[in-house]
C-alpha atoms as a PDB file:
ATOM      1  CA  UNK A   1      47.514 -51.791 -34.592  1.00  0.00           C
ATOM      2  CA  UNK A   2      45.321 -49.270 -36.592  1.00  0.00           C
ATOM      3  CA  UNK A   3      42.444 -50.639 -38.908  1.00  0.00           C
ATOM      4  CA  UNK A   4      45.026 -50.501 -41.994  1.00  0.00           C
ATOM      5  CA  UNK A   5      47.909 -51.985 -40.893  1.00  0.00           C
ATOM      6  CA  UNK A   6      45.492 -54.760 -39.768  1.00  0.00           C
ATOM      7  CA  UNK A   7      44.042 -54.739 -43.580  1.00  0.00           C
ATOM      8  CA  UNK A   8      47.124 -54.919 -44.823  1.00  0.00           C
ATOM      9  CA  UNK A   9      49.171 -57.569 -42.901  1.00  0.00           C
ATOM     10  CA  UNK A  10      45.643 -60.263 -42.331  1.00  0.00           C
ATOM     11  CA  UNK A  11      45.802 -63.200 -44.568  1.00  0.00           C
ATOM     12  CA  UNK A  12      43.497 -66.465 -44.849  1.00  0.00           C
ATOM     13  CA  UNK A  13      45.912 -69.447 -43.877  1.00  0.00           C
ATOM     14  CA  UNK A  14      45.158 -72.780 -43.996  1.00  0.00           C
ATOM     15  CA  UNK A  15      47.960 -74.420 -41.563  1.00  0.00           C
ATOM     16  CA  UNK A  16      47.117 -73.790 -38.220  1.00  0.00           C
ATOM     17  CA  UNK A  17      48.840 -74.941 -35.163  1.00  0.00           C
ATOM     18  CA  UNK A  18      47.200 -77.259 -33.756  1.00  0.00           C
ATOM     19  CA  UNK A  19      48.779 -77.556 -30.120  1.00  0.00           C
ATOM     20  CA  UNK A  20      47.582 -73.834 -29.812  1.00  0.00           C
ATOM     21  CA  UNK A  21      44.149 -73.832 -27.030  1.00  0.00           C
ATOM     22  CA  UNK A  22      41.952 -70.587 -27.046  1.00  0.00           C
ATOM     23  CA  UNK A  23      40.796 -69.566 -23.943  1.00  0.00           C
ATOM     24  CA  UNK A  24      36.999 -68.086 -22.848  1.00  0.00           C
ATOM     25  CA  UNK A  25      38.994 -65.135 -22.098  1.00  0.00           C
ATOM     26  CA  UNK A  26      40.438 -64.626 -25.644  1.00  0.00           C
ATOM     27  CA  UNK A  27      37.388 -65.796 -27.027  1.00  0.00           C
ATOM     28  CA  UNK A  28      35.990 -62.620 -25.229  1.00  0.00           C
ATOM     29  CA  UNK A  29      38.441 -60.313 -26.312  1.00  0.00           C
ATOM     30  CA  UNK A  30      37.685 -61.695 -29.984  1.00  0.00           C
ATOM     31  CA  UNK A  31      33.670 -61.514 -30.133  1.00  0.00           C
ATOM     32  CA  UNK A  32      33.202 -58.465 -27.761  1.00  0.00           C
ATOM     33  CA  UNK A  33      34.553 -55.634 -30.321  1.00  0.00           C
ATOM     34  CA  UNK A  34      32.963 -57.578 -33.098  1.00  0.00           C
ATOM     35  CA  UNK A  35      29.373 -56.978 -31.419  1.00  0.00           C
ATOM     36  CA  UNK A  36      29.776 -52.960 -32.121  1.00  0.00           C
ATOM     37  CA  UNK A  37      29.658 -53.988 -36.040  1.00  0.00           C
ATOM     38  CA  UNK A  38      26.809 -51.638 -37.434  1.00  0.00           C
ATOM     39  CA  UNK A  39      23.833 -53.349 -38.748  1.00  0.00           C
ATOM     40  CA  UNK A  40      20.684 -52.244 -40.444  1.00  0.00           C
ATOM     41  CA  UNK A  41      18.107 -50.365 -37.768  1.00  0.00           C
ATOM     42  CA  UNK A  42      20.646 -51.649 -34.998  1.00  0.00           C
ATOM     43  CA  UNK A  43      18.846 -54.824 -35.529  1.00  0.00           C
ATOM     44  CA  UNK A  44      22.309 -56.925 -34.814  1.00  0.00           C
ATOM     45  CA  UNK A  45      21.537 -60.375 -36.466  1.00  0.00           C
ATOM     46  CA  UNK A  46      24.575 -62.044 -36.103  1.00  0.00           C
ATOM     47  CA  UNK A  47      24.894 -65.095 -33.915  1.00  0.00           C
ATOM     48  CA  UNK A  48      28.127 -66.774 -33.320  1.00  0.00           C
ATOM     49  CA  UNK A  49      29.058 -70.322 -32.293  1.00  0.00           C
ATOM     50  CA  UNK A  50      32.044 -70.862 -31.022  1.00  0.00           C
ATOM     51  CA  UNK A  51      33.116 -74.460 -31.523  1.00  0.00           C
ATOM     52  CA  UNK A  52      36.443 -75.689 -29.844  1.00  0.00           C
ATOM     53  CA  UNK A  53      36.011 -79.838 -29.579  1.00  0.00           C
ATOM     54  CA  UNK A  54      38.187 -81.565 -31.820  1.00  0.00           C
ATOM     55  CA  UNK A  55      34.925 -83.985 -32.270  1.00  0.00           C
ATOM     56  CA  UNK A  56      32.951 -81.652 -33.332  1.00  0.00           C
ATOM     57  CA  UNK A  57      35.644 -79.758 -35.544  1.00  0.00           C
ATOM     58  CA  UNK A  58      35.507 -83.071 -37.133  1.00  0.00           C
ATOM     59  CA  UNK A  59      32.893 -83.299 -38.035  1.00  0.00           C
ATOM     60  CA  UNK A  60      32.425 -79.785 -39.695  1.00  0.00           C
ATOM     61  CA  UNK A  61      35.365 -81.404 -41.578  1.00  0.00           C
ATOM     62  CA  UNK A  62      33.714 -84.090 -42.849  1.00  0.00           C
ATOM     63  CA  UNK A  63      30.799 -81.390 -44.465  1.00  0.00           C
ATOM     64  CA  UNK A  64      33.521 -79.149 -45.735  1.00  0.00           C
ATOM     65  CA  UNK A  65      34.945 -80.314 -48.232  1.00  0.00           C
ATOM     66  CA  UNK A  66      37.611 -82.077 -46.073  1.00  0.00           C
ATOM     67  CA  UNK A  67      39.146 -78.743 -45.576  1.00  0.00           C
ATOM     68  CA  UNK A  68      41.634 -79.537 -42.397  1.00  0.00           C
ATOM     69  CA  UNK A  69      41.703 -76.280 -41.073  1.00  0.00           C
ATOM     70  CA  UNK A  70      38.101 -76.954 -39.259  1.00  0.00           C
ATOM     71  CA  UNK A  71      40.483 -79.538 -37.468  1.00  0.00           C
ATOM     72  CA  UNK A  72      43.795 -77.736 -36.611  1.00  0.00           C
ATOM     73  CA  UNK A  73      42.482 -74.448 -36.008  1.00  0.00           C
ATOM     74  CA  UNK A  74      41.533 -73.443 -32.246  1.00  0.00           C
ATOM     75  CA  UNK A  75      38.526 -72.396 -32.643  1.00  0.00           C
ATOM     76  CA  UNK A  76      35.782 -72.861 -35.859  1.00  0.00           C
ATOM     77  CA  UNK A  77      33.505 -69.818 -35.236  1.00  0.00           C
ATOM     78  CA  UNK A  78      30.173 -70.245 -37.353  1.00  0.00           C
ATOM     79  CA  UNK A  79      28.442 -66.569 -38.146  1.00  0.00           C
ATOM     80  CA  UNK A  80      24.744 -66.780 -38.365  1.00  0.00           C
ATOM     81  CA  UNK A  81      22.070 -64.385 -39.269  1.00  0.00           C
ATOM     82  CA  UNK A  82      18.810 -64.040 -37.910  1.00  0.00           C
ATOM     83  CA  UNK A  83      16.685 -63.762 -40.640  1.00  0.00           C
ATOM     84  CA  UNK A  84      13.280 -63.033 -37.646  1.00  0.00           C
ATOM     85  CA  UNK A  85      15.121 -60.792 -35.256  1.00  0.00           C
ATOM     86  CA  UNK A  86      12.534 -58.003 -37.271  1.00  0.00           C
ATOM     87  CA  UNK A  87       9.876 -59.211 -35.458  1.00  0.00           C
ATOM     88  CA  UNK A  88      11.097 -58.085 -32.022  1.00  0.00           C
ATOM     89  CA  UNK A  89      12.981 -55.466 -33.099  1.00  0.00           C
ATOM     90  CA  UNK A  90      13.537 -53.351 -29.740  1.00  0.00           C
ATOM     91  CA  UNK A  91      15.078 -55.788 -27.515  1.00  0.00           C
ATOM     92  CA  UNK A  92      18.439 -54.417 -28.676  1.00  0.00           C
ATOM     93  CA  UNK A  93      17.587 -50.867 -28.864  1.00  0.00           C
ATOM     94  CA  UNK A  94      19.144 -48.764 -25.328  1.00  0.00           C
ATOM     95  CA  UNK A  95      18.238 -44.814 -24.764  1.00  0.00           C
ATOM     96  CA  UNK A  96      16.106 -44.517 -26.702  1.00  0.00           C
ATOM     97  CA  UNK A  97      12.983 -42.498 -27.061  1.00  0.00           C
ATOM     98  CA  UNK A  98      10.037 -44.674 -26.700  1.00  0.00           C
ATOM     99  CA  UNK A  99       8.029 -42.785 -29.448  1.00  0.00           C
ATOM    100  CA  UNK A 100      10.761 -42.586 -31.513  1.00  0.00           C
ATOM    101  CA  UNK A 101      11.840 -46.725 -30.824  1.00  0.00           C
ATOM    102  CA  UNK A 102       7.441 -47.275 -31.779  1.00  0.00           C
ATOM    103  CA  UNK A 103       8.074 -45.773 -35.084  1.00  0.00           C
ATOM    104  CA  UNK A 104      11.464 -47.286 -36.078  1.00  0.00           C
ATOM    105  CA  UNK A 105       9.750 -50.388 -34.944  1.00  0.00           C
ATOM    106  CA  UNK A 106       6.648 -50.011 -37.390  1.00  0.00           C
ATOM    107  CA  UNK A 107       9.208 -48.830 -40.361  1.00  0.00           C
ATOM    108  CA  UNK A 108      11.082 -52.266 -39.434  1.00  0.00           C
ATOM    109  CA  UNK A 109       8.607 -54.187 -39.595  1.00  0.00           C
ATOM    110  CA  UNK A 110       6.978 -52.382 -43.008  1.00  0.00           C
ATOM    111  CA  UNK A 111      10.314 -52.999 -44.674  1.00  0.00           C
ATOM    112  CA  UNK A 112      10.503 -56.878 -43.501  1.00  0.00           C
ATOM    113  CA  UNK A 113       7.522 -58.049 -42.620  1.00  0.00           C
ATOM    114  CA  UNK A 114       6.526 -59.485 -45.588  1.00  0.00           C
ATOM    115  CA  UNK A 115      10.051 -59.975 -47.494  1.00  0.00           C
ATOM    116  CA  UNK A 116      11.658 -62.931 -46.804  1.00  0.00           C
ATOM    117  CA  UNK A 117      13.909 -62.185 -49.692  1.00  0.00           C
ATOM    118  CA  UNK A 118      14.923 -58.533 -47.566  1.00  0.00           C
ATOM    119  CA  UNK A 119      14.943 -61.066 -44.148  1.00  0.00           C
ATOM    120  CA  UNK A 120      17.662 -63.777 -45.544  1.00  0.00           C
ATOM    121  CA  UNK A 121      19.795 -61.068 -47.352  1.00  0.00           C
ATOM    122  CA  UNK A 122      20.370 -58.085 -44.499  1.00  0.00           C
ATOM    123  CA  UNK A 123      21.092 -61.496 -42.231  1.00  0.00           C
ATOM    124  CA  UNK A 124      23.925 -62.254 -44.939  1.00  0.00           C
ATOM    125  CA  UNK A 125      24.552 -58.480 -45.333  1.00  0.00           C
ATOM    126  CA  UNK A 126      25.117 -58.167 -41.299  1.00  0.00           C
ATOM    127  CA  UNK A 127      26.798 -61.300 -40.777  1.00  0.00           C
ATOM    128  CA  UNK A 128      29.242 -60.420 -42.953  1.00  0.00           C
ATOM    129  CA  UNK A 129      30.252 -57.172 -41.416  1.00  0.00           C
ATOM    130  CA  UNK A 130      30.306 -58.780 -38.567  1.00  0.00           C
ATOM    131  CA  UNK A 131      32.576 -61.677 -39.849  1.00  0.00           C
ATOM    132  CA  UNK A 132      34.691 -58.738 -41.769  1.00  0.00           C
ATOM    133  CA  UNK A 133      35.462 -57.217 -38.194  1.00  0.00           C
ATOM    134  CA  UNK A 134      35.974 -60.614 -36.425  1.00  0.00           C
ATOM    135  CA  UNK A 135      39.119 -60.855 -39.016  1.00  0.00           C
ATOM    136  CA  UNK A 136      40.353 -57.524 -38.125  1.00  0.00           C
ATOM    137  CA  UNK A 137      40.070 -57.969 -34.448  1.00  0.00           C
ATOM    138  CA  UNK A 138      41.759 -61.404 -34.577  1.00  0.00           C
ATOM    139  CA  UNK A 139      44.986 -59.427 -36.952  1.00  0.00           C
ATOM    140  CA  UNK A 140      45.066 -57.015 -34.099  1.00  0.00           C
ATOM    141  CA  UNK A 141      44.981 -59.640 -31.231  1.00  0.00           C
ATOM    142  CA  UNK A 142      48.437 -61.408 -33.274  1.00  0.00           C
ATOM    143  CA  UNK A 143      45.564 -64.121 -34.339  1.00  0.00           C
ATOM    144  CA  UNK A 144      44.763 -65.783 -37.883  1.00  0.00           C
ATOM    145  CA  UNK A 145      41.648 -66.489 -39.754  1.00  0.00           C
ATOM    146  CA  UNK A 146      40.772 -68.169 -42.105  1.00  0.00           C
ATOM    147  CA  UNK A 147      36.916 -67.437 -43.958  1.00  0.00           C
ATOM    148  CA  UNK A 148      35.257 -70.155 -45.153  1.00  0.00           C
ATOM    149  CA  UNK A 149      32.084 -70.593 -47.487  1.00  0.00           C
ATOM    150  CA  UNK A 150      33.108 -74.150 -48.852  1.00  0.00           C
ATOM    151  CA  UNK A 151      30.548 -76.338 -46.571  1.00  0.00           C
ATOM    152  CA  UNK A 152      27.160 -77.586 -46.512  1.00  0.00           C
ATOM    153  CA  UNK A 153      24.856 -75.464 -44.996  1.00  0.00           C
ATOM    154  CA  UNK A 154      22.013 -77.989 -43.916  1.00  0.00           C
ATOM    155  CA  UNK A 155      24.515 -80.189 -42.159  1.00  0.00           C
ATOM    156  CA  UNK A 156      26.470 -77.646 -40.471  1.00  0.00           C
ATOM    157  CA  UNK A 157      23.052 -76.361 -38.913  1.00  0.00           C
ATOM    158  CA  UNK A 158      22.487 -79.913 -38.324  1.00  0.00           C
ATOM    159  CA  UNK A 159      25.548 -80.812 -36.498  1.00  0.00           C
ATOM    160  CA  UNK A 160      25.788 -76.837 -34.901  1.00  0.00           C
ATOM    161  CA  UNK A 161      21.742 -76.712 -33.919  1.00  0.00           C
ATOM    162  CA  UNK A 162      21.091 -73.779 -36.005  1.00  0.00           C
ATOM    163  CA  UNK A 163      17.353 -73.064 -36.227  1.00  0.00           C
ATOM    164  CA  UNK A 164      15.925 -72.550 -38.984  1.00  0.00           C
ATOM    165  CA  UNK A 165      15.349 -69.070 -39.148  1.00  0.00           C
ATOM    166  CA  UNK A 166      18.771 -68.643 -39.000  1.00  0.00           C
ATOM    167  CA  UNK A 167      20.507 -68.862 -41.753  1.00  0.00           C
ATOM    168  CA  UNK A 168      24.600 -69.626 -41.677  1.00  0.00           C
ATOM    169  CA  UNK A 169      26.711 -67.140 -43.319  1.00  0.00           C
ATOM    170  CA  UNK A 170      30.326 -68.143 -42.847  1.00  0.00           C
ATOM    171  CA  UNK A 171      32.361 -70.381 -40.914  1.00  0.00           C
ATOM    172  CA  UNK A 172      35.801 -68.433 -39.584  1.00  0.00           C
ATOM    173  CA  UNK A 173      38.773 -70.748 -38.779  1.00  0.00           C
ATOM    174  CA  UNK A 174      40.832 -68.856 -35.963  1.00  0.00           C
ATOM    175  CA  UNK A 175      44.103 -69.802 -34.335  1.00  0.00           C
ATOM    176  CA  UNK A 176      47.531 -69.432 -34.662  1.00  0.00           C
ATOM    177  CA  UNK A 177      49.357 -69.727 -38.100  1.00  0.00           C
ATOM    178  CA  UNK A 178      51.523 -72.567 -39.059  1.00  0.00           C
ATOM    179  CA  UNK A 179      54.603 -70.935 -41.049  1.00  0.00           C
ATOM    180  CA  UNK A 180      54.222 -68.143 -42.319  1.00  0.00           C
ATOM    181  CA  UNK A 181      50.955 -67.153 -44.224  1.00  0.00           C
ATOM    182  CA  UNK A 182      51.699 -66.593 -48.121  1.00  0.00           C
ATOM    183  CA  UNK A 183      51.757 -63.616 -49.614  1.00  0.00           C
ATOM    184  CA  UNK A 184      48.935 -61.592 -51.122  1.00  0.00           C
ATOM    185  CA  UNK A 185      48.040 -62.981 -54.478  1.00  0.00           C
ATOM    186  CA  UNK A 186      47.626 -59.540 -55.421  1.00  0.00           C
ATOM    187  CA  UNK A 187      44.749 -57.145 -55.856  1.00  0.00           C
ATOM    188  CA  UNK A 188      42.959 -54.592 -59.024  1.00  0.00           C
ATOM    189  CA  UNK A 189      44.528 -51.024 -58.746  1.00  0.00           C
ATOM    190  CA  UNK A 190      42.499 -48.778 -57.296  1.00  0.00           C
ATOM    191  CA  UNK A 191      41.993 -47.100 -60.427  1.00  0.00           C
ATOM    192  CA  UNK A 192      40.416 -50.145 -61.580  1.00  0.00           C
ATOM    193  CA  UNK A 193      37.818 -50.595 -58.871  1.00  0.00           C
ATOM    194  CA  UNK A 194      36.633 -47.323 -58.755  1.00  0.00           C
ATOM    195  CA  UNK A 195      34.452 -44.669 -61.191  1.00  0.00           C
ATOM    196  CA  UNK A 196      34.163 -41.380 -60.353  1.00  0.00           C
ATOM    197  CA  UNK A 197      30.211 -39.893 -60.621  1.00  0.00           C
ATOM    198  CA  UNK A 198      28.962 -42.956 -62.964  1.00  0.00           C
ATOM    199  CA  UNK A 199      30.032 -46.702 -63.574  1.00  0.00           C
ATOM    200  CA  UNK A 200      31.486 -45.525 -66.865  1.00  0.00           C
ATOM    201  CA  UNK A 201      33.341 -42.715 -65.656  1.00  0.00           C
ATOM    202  CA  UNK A 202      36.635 -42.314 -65.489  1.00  0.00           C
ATOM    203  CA  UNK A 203      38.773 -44.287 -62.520  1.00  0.00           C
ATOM    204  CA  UNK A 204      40.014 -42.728 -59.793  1.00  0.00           C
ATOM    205  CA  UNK A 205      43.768 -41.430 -60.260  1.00  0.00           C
ATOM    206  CA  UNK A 206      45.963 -42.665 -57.229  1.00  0.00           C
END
Protein backbone atom coordinates (compact mmCIF):
# COMPACT_ATOMS: atom_id res chain seq x y z
CA UNK A 1 0.00 0.00 0.00
CA UNK A 2 1.55 3.43 -0.98
CA UNK A 3 1.35 6.43 1.56
CA UNK A 4 -1.99 7.65 -0.32
CA UNK A 5 -3.96 4.87 -0.65
CA UNK A 6 -3.20 4.46 3.09
CA UNK A 7 -4.45 8.31 3.55
CA UNK A 8 -7.22 7.69 1.82
CA UNK A 9 -8.79 4.36 2.99
CA UNK A 10 -7.60 4.99 7.25
CA UNK A 11 -10.49 5.94 9.35
CA UNK A 12 -10.86 6.47 13.30
CA UNK A 13 -13.37 3.64 14.44
CA UNK A 14 -14.67 3.23 17.57
CA UNK A 15 -15.91 -0.64 17.53
CA UNK A 16 -13.13 -2.76 17.81
CA UNK A 17 -13.07 -6.44 18.05
CA UNK A 18 -12.40 -7.36 21.01
CA UNK A 19 -11.48 -11.22 20.68
CA UNK A 20 -8.63 -9.85 18.36
CA UNK A 21 -4.84 -10.35 20.59
CA UNK A 22 -1.78 -8.33 19.20
CA UNK A 23 1.26 -9.99 19.32
CA UNK A 24 5.07 -8.52 20.39
CA UNK A 25 5.75 -9.37 16.91
CA UNK A 26 3.05 -7.09 15.34
CA UNK A 27 3.61 -4.71 17.91
CA UNK A 28 7.16 -4.60 16.29
CA UNK A 29 6.16 -4.36 12.91
CA UNK A 30 3.83 -1.35 14.12
CA UNK A 31 6.40 0.89 16.26
CA UNK A 32 9.62 0.02 14.26
CA UNK A 33 8.75 2.17 10.95
CA UNK A 34 7.17 4.72 13.18
CA UNK A 35 10.73 5.37 14.90
CA UNK A 36 12.14 6.81 11.33
CA UNK A 37 9.44 9.78 11.87
CA UNK A 38 11.66 13.02 11.46
CA UNK A 39 11.93 15.16 14.43
CA UNK A 40 13.53 18.46 15.18
CA UNK A 41 17.68 18.11 15.37
CA UNK A 42 16.99 14.21 15.22
CA UNK A 43 16.20 14.71 18.79
CA UNK A 44 13.32 11.78 18.59
CA UNK A 45 11.09 12.60 21.69
CA UNK A 46 8.51 10.29 21.34
CA UNK A 47 7.99 7.52 23.85
CA UNK A 48 5.41 4.92 23.42
CA UNK A 49 3.58 2.65 25.87
CA UNK A 50 2.12 -0.07 24.72
CA UNK A 51 -0.70 -1.18 26.99
CA UNK A 52 -2.49 -4.59 26.25
CA UNK A 53 -4.19 -5.70 29.90
CA UNK A 54 -7.75 -5.46 29.85
CA UNK A 55 -7.17 -4.06 33.65
CA UNK A 56 -5.32 -1.55 32.78
CA UNK A 57 -7.34 -0.63 29.49
CA UNK A 58 -9.86 -0.16 32.12
CA UNK A 59 -8.83 1.86 33.72
CA UNK A 60 -7.68 4.40 30.97
CA UNK A 61 -11.47 3.98 30.43
CA UNK A 62 -12.52 5.15 33.45
CA UNK A 63 -10.20 8.69 32.76
CA UNK A 64 -11.51 8.92 29.26
CA UNK A 65 -14.45 9.91 29.16
CA UNK A 66 -15.82 6.30 29.28
CA UNK A 67 -14.80 6.01 25.73
CA UNK A 68 -14.98 1.92 25.25
CA UNK A 69 -12.59 1.69 22.68
CA UNK A 70 -9.60 1.88 25.45
CA UNK A 71 -11.42 -1.50 26.36
CA UNK A 72 -12.11 -3.42 23.08
CA UNK A 73 -9.24 -2.35 21.21
CA UNK A 74 -5.96 -4.65 21.28
CA UNK A 75 -3.73 -2.50 22.11
CA UNK A 76 -4.06 1.41 23.76
CA UNK A 77 -0.69 2.89 22.64
CA UNK A 78 0.00 6.22 24.70
CA UNK A 79 2.54 8.74 22.62
CA UNK A 80 4.67 10.77 24.89
CA UNK A 81 7.09 13.52 24.39
CA UNK A 82 10.12 14.19 26.10
CA UNK A 83 10.06 17.58 26.83
CA UNK A 84 14.32 17.09 28.47
CA UNK A 85 15.67 14.80 25.81
CA UNK A 86 17.60 18.52 24.83
CA UNK A 87 19.71 18.09 27.50
CA UNK A 88 21.48 14.97 26.21
CA UNK A 89 21.01 15.58 22.90
CA UNK A 90 23.66 13.13 21.17
CA UNK A 91 22.71 9.87 22.48
CA UNK A 92 20.60 9.45 19.33
CA UNK A 93 22.86 11.00 16.91
CA UNK A 94 24.97 7.88 14.63
CA UNK A 95 27.90 8.95 11.98
CA UNK A 96 28.31 11.71 12.78
CA UNK A 97 31.13 14.15 12.89
CA UNK A 98 32.10 14.79 16.38
CA UNK A 99 32.78 18.57 15.74
CA UNK A 100 29.95 18.90 13.82
CA UNK A 101 27.53 16.67 16.64
CA UNK A 102 29.51 19.56 19.51
CA UNK A 103 27.98 22.33 17.62
CA UNK A 104 24.47 20.99 16.82
CA UNK A 105 24.62 20.11 20.44
CA UNK A 106 25.39 23.80 21.68
CA UNK A 107 22.66 25.22 18.97
CA UNK A 108 20.23 22.58 20.79
CA UNK A 109 20.73 23.46 23.75
CA UNK A 110 20.74 27.57 22.90
CA UNK A 111 17.34 27.04 21.33
CA UNK A 112 15.90 24.94 24.50
CA UNK A 113 17.70 25.45 27.24
CA UNK A 114 15.90 27.99 28.70
CA UNK A 115 12.31 27.60 26.91
CA UNK A 116 10.16 25.41 28.46
CA UNK A 117 7.45 26.80 26.30
CA UNK A 118 9.90 25.53 22.94
CA UNK A 119 10.54 22.06 25.31
CA UNK A 120 6.61 21.07 25.83
CA UNK A 121 5.61 22.17 22.23
CA UNK A 122 8.41 20.35 19.74
CA UNK A 123 7.50 17.22 22.32
CA UNK A 124 3.75 17.76 21.06
CA UNK A 125 5.06 18.77 17.59
CA UNK A 126 7.17 15.28 17.39
CA UNK A 127 4.79 13.15 19.03
CA UNK A 128 2.43 13.90 16.71
CA UNK A 129 4.34 13.00 13.63
CA UNK A 130 5.11 10.22 15.17
CA UNK A 131 1.44 9.31 16.11
CA UNK A 132 0.50 10.58 12.33
CA UNK A 133 2.84 7.68 10.98
CA UNK A 134 1.78 5.06 13.62
CA UNK A 135 -1.84 5.49 11.78
CA UNK A 136 -0.40 5.02 8.44
CA UNK A 137 1.66 2.06 9.31
CA UNK A 138 -1.26 0.37 11.13
CA UNK A 139 -3.66 1.17 7.45
CA UNK A 140 -0.84 -0.54 5.70
CA UNK A 141 -0.49 -3.54 8.16
CA UNK A 142 -4.77 -4.13 7.43
CA UNK A 143 -4.94 -2.52 11.19
CA UNK A 144 -7.32 0.33 12.67
CA UNK A 145 -6.77 3.27 14.85
CA UNK A 146 -8.42 5.19 16.50
CA UNK A 147 -6.64 8.88 17.94
CA UNK A 148 -7.67 9.97 20.99
CA UNK A 149 -7.21 13.39 22.95
CA UNK A 150 -10.47 13.02 25.13
CA UNK A 151 -8.65 11.89 28.59
CA UNK A 152 -7.10 13.25 31.56
CA UNK A 153 -3.67 13.77 31.29
CA UNK A 154 -2.53 13.68 35.07
CA UNK A 155 -4.25 10.37 35.60
CA UNK A 156 -3.22 8.67 32.56
CA UNK A 157 0.51 9.51 33.62
CA UNK A 158 -0.61 8.37 36.89
CA UNK A 159 -1.98 5.06 36.04
CA UNK A 160 0.82 4.71 32.81
CA UNK A 161 4.03 6.03 35.12
CA UNK A 162 4.76 8.85 32.90
CA UNK A 163 7.38 11.15 34.44
CA UNK A 164 6.98 14.26 34.58
CA UNK A 165 9.04 15.63 32.06
CA UNK A 166 7.16 13.86 29.77
CA UNK A 167 4.36 15.15 28.70
CA UNK A 168 1.40 12.77 26.99
CA UNK A 169 0.39 13.69 23.60
CA UNK A 170 -2.16 11.18 22.39
CA UNK A 171 -3.50 7.95 23.23
CA UNK A 172 -3.94 5.62 19.80
CA UNK A 173 -6.56 2.81 20.06
CA UNK A 174 -5.29 -0.03 17.60
CA UNK A 175 -6.93 -3.29 16.65
CA UNK A 176 -9.11 -4.69 14.36
CA UNK A 177 -12.40 -2.91 13.23
CA UNK A 178 -15.79 -4.01 14.22
CA UNK A 179 -18.06 -3.54 10.94
CA UNK A 180 -17.11 -1.56 8.76
CA UNK A 181 -15.61 1.94 9.65
CA UNK A 182 -18.03 4.88 8.41
CA UNK A 183 -17.40 6.86 5.81
CA UNK A 184 -15.42 10.09 5.63
CA UNK A 185 -17.49 12.91 6.97
CA UNK A 186 -16.00 14.81 4.31
CA UNK A 187 -13.18 17.29 3.97
CA UNK A 188 -12.54 21.48 2.62
CA UNK A 189 -11.55 21.40 -1.16
CA UNK A 190 -8.27 21.87 -1.70
CA UNK A 191 -8.88 25.13 -3.07
CA UNK A 192 -10.10 26.07 0.21
CA UNK A 193 -7.12 25.08 2.32
CA UNK A 194 -4.62 26.47 0.34
CA UNK A 195 -3.26 30.29 -0.80
CA UNK A 196 -0.90 30.64 -3.24
CA UNK A 197 2.23 33.30 -2.21
CA UNK A 198 0.11 35.02 0.78
CA UNK A 199 -2.85 33.96 3.16
CA UNK A 200 -5.06 36.21 1.06
CA UNK A 201 -4.11 35.02 -2.17
CA UNK A 202 -5.91 33.30 -4.37
CA UNK A 203 -6.58 29.25 -3.71
CA UNK A 204 -5.01 26.81 -5.44
CA UNK A 205 -7.00 25.61 -8.69
CA UNK A 206 -7.30 21.68 -8.65
Amino acid sequence: MNVRDALTTRRAVSNFEPSYVMSDETLSLLIEPVCLTPSSFNLQHWRFVAVRDPERKRQLREVAYDQRQLEECAAAILVTGDTKVHLDASKGWKNIDPDVAQRTEDLVRQLYGDNPTMQRDEAIRSGSLAAMSMMLVATDLGLCTSPMIGFDPVKVAQILRVPNDHVCVMIICVGKAAGDPRPSTGRFDVSELVRLETFDGPGLAQ
